[in-house]
PDB file of N, CA and C in Angstrom:
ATOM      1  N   UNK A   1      12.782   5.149  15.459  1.00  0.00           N
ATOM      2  CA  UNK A   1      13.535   5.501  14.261  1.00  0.00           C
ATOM      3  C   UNK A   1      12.652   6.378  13.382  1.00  0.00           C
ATOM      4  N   UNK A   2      13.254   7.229  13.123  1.00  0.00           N
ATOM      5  CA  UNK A   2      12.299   8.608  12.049  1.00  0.00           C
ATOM      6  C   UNK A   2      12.191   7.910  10.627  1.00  0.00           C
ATOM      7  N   UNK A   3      10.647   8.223  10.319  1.00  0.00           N
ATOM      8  CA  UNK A   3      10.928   8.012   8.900  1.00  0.00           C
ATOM      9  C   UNK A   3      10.404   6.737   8.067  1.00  0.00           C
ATOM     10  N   UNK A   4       9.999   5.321   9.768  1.00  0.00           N
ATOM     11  CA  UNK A   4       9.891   4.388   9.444  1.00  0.00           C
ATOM     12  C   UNK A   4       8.384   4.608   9.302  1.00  0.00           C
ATOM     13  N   UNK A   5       7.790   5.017   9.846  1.00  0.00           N
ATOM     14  CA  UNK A   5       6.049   5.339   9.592  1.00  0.00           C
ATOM     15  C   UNK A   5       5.423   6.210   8.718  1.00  0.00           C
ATOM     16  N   UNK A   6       6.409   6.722   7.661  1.00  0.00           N
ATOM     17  CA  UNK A   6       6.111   7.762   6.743  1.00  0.00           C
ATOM     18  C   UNK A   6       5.737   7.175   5.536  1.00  0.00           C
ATOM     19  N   UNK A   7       4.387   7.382   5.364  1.00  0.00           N
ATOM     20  CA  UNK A   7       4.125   6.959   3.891  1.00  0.00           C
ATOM     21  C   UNK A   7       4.006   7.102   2.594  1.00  0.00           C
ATOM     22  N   UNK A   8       4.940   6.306   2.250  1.00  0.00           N
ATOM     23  CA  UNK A   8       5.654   6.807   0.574  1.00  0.00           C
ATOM     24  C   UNK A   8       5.037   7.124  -0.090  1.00  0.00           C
ATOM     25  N   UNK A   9       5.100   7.573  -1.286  1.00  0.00           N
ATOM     26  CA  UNK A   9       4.320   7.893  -2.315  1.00  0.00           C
ATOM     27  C   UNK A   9       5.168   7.555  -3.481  1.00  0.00           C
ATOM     28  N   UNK A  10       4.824   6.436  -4.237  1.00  0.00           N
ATOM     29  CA  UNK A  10       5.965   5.570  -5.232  1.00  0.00           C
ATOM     30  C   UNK A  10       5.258   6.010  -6.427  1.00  0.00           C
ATOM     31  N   UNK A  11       6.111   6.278  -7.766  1.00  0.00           N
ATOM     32  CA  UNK A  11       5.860   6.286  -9.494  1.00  0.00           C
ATOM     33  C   UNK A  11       6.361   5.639  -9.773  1.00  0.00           C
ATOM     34  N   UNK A  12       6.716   5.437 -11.146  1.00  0.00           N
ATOM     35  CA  UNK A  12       7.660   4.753 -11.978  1.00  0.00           C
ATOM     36  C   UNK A  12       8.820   5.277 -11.862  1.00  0.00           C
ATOM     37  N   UNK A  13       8.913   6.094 -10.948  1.00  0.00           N
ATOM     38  CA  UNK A  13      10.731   6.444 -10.792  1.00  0.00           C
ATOM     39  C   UNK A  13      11.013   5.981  -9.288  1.00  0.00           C
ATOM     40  N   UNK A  14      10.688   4.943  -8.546  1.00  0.00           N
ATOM     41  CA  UNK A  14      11.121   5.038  -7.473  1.00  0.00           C
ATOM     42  C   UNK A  14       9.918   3.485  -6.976  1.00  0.00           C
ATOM     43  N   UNK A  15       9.137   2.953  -7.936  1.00  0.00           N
ATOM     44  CA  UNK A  15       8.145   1.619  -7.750  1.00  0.00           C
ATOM     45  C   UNK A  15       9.284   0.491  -7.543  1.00  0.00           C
ATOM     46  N   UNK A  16      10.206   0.341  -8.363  1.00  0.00           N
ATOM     47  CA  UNK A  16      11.269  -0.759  -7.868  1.00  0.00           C
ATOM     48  C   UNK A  16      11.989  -0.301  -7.249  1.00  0.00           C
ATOM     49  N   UNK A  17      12.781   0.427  -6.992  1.00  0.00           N
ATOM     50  CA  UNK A  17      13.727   0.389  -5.617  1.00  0.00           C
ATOM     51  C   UNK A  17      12.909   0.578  -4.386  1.00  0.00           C
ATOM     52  N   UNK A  18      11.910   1.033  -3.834  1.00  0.00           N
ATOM     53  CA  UNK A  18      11.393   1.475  -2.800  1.00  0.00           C
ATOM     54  C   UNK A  18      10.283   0.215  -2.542  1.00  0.00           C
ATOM     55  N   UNK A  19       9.365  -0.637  -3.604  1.00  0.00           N
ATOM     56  CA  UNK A  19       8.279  -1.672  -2.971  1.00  0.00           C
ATOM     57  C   UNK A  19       9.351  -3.494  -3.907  1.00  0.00           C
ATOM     58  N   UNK A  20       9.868  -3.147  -4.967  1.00  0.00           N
ATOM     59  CA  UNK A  20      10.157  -4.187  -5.379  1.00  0.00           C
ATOM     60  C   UNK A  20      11.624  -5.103  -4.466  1.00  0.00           C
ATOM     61  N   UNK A  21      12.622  -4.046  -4.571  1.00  0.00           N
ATOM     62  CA  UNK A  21      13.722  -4.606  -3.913  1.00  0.00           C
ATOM     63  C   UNK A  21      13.483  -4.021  -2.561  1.00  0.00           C
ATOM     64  N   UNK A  22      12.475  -3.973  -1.830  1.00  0.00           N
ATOM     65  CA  UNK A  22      12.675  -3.512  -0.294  1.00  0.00           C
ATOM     66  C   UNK A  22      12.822  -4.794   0.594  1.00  0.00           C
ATOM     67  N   UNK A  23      13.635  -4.889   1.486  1.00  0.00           N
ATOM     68  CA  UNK A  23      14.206  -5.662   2.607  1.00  0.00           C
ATOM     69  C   UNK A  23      13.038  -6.086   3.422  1.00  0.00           C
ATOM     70  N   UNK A  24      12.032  -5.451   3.311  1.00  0.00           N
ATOM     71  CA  UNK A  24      11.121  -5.816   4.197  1.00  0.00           C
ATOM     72  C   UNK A  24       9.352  -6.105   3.337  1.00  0.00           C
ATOM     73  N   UNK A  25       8.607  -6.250   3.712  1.00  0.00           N
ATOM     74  CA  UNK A  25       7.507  -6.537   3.061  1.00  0.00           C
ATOM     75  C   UNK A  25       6.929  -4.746   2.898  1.00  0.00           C
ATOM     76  N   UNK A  26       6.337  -4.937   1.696  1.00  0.00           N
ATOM     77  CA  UNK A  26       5.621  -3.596   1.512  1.00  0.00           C
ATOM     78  C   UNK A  26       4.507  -3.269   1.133  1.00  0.00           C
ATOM     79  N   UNK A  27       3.361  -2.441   1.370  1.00  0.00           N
ATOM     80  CA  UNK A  27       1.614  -2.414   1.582  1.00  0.00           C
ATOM     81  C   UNK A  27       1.932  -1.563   0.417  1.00  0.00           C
ATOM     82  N   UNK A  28       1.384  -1.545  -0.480  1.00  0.00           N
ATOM     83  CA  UNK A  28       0.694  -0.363  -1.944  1.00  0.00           C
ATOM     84  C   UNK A  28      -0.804  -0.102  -1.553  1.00  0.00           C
ATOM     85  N   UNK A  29      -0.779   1.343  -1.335  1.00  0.00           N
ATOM     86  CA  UNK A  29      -1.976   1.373  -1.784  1.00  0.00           C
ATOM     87  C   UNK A  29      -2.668   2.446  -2.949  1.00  0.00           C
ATOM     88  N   UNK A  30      -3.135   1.358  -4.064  1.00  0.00           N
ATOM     89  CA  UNK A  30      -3.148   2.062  -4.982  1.00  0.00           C
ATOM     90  C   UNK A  30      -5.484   2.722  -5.125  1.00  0.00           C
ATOM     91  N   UNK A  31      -5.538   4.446  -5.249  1.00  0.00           N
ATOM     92  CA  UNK A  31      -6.102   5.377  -4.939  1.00  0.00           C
ATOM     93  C   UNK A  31      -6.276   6.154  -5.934  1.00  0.00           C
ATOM     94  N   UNK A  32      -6.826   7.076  -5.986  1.00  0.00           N
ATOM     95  CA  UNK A  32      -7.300   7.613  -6.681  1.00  0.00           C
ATOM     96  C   UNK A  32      -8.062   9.004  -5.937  1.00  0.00           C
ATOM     97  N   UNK A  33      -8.098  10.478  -6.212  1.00  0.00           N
ATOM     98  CA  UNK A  33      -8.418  11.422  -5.939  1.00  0.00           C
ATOM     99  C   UNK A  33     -10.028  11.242  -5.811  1.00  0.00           C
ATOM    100  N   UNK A  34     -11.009  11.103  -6.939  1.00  0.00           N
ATOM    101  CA  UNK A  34     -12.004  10.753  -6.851  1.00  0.00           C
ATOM    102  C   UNK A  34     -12.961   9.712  -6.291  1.00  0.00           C
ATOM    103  N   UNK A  35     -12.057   8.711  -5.546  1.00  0.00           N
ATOM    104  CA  UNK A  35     -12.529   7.803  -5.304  1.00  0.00           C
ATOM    105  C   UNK A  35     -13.353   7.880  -3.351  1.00  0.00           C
ATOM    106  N   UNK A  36     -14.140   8.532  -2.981  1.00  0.00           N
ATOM    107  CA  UNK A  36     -14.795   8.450  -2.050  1.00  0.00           C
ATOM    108  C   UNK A  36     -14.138   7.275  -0.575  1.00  0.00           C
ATOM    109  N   UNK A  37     -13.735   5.841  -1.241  1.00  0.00           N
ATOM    110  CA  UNK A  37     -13.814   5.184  -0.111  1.00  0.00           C
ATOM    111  C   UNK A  37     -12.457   4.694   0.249  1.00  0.00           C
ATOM    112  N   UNK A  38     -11.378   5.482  -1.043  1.00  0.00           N
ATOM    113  CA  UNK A  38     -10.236   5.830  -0.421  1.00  0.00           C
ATOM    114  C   UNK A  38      -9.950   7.207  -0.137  1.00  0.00           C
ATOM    115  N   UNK A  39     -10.485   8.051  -0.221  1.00  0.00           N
ATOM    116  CA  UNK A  39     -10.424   8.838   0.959  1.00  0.00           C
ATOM    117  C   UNK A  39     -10.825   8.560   2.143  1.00  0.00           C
ATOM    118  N   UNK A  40     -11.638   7.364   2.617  1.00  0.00           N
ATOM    119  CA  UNK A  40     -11.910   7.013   3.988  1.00  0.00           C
ATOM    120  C   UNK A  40     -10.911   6.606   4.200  1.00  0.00           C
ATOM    121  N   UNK A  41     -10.580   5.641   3.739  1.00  0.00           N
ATOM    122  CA  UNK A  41      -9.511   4.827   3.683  1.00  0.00           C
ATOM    123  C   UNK A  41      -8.281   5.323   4.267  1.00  0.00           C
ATOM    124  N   UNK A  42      -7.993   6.392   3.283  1.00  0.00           N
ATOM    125  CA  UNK A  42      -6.564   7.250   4.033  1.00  0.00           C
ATOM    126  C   UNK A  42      -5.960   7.208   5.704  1.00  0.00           C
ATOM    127  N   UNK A  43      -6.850   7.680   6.181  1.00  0.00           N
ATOM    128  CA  UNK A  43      -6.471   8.087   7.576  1.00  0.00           C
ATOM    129  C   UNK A  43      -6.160   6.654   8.831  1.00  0.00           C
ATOM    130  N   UNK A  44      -7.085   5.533   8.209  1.00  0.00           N
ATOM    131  CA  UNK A  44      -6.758   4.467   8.565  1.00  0.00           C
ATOM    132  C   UNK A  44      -5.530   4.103   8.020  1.00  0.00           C
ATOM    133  N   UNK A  45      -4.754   3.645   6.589  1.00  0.00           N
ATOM    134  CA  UNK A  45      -3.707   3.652   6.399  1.00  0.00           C
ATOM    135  C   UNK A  45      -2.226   3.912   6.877  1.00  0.00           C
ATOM    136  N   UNK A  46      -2.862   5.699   7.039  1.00  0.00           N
ATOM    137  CA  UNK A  46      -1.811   6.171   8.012  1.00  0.00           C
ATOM    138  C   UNK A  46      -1.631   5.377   9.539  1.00  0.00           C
ATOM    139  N   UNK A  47      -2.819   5.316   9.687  1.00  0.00           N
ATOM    140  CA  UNK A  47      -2.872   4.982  11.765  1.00  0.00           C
ATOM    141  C   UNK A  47      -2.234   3.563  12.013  1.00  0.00           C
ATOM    142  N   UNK A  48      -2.622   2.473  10.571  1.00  0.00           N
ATOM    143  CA  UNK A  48      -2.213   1.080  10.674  1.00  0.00           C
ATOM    144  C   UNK A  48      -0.578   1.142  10.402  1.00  0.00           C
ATOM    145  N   UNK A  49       0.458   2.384   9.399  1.00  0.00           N
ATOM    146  CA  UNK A  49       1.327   2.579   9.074  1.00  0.00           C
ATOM    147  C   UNK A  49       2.170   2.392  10.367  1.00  0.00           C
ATOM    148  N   UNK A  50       1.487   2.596  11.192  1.00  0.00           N
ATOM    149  CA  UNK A  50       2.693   3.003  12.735  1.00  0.00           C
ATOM    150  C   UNK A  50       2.672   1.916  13.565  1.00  0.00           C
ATOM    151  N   UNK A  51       1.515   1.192  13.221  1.00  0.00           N
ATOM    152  CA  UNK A  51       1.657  -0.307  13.633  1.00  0.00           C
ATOM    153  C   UNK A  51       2.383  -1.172  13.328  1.00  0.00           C
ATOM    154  N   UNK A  52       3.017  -1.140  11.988  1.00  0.00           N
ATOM    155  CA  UNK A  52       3.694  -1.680  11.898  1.00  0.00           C
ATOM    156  C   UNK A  52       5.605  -1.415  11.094  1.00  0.00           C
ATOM    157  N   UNK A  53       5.607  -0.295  12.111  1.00  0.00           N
ATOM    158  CA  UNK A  53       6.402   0.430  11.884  1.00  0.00           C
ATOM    159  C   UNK A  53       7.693   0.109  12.216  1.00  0.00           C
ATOM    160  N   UNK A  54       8.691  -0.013  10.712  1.00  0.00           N
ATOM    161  CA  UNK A  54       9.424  -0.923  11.415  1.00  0.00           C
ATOM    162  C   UNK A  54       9.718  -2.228  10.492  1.00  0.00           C
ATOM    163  N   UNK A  55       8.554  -2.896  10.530  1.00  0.00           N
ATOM    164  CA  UNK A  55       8.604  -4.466  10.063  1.00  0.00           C
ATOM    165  C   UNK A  55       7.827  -4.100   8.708  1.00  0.00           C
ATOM    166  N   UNK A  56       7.133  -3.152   8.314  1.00  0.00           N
ATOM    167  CA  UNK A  56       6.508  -2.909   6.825  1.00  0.00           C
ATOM    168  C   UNK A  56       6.678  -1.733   6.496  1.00  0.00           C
ATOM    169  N   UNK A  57       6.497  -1.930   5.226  1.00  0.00           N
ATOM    170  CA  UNK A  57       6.571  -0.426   4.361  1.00  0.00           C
ATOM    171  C   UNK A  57       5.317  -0.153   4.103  1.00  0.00           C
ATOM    172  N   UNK A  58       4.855   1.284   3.703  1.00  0.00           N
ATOM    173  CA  UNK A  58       3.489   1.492   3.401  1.00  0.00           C
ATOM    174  C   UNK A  58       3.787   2.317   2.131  1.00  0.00           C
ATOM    175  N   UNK A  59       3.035   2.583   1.082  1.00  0.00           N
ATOM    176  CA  UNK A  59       3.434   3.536   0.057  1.00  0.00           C
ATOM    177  C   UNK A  59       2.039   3.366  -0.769  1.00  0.00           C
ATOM    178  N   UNK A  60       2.135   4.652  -1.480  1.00  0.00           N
ATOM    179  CA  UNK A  60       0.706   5.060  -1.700  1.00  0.00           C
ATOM    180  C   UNK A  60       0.512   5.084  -3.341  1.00  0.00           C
ATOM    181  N   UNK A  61      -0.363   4.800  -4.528  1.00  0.00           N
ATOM    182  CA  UNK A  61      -0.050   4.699  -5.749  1.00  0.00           C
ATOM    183  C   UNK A  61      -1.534   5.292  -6.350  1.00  0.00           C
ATOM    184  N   UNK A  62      -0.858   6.703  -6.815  1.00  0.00           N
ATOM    185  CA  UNK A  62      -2.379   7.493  -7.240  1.00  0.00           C
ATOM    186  C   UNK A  62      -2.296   6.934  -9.041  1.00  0.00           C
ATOM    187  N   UNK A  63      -3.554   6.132  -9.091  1.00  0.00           N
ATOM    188  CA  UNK A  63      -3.754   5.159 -10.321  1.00  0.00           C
ATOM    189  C   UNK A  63      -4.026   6.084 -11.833  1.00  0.00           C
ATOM    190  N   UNK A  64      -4.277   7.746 -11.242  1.00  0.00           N
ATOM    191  CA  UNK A  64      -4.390   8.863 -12.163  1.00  0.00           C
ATOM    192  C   UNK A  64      -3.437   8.737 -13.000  1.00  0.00           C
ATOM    193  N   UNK A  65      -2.334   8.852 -11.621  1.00  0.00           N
ATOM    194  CA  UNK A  65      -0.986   9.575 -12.371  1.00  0.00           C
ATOM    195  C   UNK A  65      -0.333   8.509 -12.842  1.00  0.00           C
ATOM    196  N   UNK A  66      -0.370   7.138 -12.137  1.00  0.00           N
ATOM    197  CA  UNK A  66       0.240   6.232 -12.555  1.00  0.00           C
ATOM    198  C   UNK A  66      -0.272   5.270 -12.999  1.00  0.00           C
ATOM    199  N   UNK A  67      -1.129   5.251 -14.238  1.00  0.00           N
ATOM    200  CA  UNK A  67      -1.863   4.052 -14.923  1.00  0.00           C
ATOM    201  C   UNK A  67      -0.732   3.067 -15.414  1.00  0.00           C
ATOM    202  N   UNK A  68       0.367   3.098 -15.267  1.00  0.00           N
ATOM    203  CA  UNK A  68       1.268   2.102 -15.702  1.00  0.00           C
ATOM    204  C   UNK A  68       1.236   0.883 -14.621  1.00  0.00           C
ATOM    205  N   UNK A  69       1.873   1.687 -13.526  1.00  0.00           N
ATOM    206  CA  UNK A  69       1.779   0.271 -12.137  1.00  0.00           C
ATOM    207  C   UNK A  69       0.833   0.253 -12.188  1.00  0.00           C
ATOM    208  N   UNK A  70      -0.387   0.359 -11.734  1.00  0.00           N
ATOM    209  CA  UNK A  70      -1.902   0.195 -11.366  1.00  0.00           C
ATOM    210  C   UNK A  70      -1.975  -1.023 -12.809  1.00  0.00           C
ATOM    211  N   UNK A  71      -1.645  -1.286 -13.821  1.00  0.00           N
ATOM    212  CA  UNK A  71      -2.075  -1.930 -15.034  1.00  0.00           C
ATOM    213  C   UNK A  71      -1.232  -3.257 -14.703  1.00  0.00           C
ATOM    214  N   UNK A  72       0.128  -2.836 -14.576  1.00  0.00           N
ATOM    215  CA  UNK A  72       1.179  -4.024 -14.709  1.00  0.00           C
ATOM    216  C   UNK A  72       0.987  -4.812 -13.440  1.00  0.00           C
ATOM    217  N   UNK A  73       0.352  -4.455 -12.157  1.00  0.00           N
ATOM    218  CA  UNK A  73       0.018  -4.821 -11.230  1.00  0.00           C
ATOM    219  C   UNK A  73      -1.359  -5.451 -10.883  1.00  0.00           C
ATOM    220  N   UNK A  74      -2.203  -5.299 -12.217  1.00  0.00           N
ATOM    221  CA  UNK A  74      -3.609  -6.041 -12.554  1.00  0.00           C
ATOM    222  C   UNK A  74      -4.683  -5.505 -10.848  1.00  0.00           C
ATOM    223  N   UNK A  75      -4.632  -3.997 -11.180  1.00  0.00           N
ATOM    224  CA  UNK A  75      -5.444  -3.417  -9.972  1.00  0.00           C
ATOM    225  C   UNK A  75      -6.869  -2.967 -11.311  1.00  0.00           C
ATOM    226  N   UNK A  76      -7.766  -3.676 -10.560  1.00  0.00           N
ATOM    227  CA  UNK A  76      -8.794  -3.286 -11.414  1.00  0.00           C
ATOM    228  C   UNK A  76     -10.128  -2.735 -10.873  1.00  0.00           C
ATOM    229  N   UNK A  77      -9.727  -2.070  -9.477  1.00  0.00           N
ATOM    230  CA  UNK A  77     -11.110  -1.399  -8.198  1.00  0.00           C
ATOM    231  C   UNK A  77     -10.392  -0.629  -7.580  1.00  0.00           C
ATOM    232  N   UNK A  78     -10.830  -0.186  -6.859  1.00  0.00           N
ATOM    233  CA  UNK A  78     -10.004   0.763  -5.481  1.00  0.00           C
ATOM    234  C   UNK A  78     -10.667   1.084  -4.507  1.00  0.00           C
ATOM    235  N   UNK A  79     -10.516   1.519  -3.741  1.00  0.00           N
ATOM    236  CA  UNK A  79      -8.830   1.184  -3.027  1.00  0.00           C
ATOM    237  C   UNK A  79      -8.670  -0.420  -2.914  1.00  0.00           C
ATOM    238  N   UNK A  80      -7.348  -0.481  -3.063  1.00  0.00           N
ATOM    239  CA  UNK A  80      -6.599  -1.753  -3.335  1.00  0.00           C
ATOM    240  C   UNK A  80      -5.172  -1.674  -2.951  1.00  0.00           C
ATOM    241  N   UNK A  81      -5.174  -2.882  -1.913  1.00  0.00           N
ATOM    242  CA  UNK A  81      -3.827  -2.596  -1.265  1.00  0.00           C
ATOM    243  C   UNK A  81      -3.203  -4.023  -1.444  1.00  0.00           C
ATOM    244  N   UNK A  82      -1.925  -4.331  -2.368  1.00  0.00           N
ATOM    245  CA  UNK A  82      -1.110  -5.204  -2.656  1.00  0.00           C
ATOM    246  C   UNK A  82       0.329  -5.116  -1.777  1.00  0.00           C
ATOM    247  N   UNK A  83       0.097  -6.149  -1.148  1.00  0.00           N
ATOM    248  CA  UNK A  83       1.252  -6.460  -0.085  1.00  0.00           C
ATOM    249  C   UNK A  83       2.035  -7.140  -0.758  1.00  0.00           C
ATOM    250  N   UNK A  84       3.678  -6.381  -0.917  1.00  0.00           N
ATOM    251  CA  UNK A  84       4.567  -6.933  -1.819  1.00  0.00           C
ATOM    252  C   UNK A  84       5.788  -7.952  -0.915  1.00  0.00           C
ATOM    253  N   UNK A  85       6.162  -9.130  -0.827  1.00  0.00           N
ATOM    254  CA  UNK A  85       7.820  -9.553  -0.329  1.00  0.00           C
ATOM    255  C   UNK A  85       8.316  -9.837  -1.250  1.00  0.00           C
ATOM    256  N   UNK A  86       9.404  -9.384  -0.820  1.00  0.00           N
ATOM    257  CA  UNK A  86      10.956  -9.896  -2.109  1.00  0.00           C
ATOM    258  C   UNK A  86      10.450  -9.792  -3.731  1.00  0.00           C
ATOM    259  N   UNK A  87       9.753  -8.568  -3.970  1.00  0.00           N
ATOM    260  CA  UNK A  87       9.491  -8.288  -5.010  1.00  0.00           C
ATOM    261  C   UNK A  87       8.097  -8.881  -5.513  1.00  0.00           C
ATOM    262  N   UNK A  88       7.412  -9.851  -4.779  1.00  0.00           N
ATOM    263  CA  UNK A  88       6.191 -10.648  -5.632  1.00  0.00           C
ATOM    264  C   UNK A  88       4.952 -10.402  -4.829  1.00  0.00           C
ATOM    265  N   UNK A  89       3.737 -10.705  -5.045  1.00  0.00           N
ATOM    266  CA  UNK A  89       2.521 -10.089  -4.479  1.00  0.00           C
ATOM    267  C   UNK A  89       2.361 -11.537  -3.400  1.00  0.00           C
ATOM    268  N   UNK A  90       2.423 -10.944  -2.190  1.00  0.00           N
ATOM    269  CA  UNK A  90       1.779 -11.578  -1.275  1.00  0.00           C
ATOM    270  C   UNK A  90       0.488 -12.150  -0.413  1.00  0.00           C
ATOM    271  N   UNK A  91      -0.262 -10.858  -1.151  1.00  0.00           N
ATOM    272  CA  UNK A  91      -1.615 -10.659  -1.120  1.00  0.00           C
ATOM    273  C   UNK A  91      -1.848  -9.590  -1.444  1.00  0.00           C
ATOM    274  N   UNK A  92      -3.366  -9.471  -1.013  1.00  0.00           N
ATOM    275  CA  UNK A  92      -4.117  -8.583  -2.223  1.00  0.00           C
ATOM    276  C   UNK A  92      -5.548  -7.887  -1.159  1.00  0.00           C
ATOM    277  N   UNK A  93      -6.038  -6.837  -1.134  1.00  0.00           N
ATOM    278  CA  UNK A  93      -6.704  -6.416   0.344  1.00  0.00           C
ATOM    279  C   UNK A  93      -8.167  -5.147  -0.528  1.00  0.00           C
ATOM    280  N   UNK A  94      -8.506  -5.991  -1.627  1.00  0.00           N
ATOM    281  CA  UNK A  94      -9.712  -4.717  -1.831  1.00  0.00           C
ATOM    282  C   UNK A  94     -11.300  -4.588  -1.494  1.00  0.00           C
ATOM    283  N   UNK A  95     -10.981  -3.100  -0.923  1.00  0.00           N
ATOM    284  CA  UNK A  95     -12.348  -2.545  -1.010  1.00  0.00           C
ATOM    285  C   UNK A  95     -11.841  -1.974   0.774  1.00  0.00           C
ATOM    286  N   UNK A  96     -12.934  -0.977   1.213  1.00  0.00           N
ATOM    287  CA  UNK A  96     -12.465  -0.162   2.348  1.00  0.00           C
ATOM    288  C   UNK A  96     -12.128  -1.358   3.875  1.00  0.00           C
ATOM    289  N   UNK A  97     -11.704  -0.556   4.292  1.00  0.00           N
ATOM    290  CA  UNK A  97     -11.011  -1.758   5.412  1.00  0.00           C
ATOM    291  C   UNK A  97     -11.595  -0.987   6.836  1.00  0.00           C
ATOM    292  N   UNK A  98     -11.977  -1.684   8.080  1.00  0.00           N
ATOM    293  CA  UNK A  98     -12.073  -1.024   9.397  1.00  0.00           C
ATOM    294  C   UNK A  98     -10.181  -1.347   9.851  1.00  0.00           C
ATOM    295  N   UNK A  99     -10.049  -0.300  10.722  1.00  0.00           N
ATOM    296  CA  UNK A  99      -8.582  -0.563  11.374  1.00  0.00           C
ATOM    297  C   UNK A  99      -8.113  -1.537  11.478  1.00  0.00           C
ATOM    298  N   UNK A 100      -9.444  -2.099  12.686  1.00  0.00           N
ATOM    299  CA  UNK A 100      -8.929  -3.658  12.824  1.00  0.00           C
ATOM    300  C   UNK A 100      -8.871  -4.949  12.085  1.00  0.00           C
ATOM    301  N   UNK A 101     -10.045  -4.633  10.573  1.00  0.00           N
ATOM    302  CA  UNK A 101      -9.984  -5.588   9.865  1.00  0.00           C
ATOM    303  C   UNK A 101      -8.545  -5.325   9.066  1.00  0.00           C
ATOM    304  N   UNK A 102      -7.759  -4.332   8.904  1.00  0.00           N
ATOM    305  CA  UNK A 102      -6.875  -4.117   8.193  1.00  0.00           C
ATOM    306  C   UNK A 102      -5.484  -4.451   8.686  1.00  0.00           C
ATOM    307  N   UNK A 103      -5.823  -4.451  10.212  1.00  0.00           N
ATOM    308  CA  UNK A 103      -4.367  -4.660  10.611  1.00  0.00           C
ATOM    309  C   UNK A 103      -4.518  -6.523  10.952  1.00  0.00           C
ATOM    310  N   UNK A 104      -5.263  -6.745  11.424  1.00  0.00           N
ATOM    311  CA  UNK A 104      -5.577  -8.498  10.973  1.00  0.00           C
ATOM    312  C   UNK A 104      -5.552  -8.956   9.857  1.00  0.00           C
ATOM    313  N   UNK A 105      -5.960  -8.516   8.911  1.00  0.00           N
ATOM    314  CA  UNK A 105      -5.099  -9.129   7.743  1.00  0.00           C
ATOM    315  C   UNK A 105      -3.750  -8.844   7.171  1.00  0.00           C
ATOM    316  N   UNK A 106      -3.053  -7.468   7.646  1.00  0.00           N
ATOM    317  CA  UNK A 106      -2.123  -7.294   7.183  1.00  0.00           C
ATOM    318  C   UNK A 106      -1.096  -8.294   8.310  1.00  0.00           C
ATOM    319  N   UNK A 107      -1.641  -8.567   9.447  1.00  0.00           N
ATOM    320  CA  UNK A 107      -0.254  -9.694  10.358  1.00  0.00           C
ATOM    321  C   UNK A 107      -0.353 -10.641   9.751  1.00  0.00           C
ATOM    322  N   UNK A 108      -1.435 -11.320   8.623  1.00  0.00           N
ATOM    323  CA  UNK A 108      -1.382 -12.853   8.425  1.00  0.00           C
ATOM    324  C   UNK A 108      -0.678 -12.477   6.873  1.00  0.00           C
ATOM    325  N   UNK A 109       0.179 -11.691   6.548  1.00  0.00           N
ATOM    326  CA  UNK A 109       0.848 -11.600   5.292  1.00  0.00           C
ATOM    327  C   UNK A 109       2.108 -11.631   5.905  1.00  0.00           C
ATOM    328  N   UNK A 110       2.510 -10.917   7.170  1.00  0.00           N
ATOM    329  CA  UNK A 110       3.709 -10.495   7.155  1.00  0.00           C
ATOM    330  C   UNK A 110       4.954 -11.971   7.196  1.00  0.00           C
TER     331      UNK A 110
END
């Protein structure tokens, strides 16, 4: 299915319909341009995105542009990835991740 491994990029125009009311569980990861170890970070994101493609959402939250979620969501480091169900935080995943440490913790949320 197209579309299911594509990773969002959520603001305040699109943070609740797309991670709050989503049908399925959803990964934030909230980043920052300057931040060195989410730019490592990135490319793993993407690669773990297709893993679980399908059964999670992935969506991306640049803390620049959006100091509102990043605040109301009590993100206070980065990279920081908040795994959302049925609207509430399921867990919580900071500081850089290896593939495999990332996709092992992201199965024990789902």
């Amino acid at each position: 299915m197209k579309g299911w491994n594509a990773v969002l990029e959520v603001n305040e125009n699109n943070f609740e319909q797309e991670v709050l009311k989503s049908s399925i569980p959803v990964v934030v990861d909230y980043w920052a341009g300057w931040c060195a170890p989410c730019k490592a970070l990135a490319p793993i994101f993407e690669k773990v995105s297709q893993t679980f493609a399908g059964r999670m959402k992935f969506a991306k939250c640049n803390i620049d542009d959006h100091q509102n979620i990043a605040q109301e969501n009590g993100v206070m480091s980065i990279p920081c990835m908040i795994v959302f169900k049925n609207g509430i935080e399921a867990g919580r995943i900071v500081g850089n991740q290896t593939e495999d440490s990332l996709v092992q913790r992201l199965k024990a949320l789902l």
